[in-house]
Protein backbone atom coordinates (compact mmCIF):
# COMPACT_ATOMS: atom_id res chain seq x y z
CA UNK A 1 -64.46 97.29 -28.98
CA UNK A 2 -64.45 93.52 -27.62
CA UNK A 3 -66.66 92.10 -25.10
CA UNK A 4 -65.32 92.33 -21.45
CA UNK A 5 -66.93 89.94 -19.10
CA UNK A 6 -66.45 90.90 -15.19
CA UNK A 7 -66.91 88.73 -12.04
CA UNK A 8 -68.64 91.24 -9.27
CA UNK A 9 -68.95 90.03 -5.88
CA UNK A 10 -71.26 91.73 -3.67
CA UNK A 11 -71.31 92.20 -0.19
CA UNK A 12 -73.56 93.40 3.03
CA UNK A 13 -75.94 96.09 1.66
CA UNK A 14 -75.19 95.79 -2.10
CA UNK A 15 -75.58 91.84 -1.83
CA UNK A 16 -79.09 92.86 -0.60
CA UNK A 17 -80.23 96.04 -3.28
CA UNK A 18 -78.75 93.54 -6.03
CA UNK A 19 -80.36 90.86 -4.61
CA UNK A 20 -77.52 88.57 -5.86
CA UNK A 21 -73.90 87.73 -4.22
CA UNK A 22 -71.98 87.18 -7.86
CA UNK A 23 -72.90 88.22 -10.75
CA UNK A 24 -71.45 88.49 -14.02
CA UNK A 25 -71.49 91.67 -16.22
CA UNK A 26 -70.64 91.12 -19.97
CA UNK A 27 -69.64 94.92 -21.53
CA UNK A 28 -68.00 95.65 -18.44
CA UNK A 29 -66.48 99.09 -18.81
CA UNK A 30 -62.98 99.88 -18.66
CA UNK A 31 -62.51 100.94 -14.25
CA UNK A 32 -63.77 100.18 -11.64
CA UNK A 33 -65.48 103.07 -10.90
CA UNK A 34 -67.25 103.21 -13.94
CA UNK A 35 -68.57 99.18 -13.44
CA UNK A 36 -69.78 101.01 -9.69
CA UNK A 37 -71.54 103.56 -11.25
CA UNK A 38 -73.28 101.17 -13.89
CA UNK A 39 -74.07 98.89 -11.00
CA UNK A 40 -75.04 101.92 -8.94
CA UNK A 41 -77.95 102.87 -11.49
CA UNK A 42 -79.16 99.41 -12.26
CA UNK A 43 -79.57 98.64 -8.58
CA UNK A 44 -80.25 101.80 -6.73
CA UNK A 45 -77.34 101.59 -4.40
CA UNK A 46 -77.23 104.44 -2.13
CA UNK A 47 -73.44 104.95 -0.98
CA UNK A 48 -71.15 107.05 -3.03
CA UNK A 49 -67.77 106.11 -4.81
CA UNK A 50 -66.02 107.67 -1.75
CA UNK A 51 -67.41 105.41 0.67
CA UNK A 52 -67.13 101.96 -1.16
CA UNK A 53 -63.51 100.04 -1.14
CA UNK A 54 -62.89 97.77 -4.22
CA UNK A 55 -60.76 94.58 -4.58
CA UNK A 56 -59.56 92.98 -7.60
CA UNK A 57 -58.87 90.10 -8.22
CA UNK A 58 -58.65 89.21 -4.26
CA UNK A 59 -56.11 92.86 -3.64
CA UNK A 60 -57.73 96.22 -2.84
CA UNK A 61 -56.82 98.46 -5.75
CA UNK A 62 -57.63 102.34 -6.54
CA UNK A 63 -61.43 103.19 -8.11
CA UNK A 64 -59.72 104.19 -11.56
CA UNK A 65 -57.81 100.62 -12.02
CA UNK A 66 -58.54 99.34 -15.84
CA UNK A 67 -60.45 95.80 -15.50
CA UNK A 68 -58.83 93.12 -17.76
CA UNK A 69 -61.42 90.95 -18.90
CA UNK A 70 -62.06 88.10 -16.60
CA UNK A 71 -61.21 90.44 -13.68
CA UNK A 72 -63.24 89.43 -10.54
CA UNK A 73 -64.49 92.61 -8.75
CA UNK A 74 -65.31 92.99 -5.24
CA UNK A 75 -67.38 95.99 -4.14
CA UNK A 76 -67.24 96.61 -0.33
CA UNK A 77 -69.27 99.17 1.45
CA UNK A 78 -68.10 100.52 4.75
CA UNK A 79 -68.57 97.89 7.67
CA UNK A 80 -70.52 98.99 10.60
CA UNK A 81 -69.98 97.40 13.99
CA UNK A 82 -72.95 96.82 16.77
């Protein structure tokens, strides 16, 4: 299997359990939803897949789109007003 190298952008209360805004992840797997659950693990993040949007490459696209490598990811957690 080759080497996929993501882009993941991070933002609100991921940026702050990753403590990073970018990142990238080299042996990214193959959807979105998988790289969230990787992520999920390594950081602790708290919120589900159902409540989390995802963008990629600057569109919003479906939890199960394959990542091509290079693919920047965007993982956006619901925005809370106040």
């Amino acid at each position: 299997m080759a080497s996929k190298t993501i882009m993941v952008r991070y933002f609100a209360e991921l940026r702050e359990l990753s403590n990073c805004q970018t990142e990238e992840v080299a042996e990214a797997p193959d959807t979105a939803a998988e790289l969230y659950l990787q992520l999920k693990q390594r950081y602790g993040f708290r919120l589900e897949l159902d409540e989390i949007k995802v963008a990629i490459n600057g569109a919003f696209a479906h939890l199960d789109s394959q990542l091509a490598p290079g693919a920047e990811v965007a993982f956006i957690p619901p925005v809370s007003g106040g």
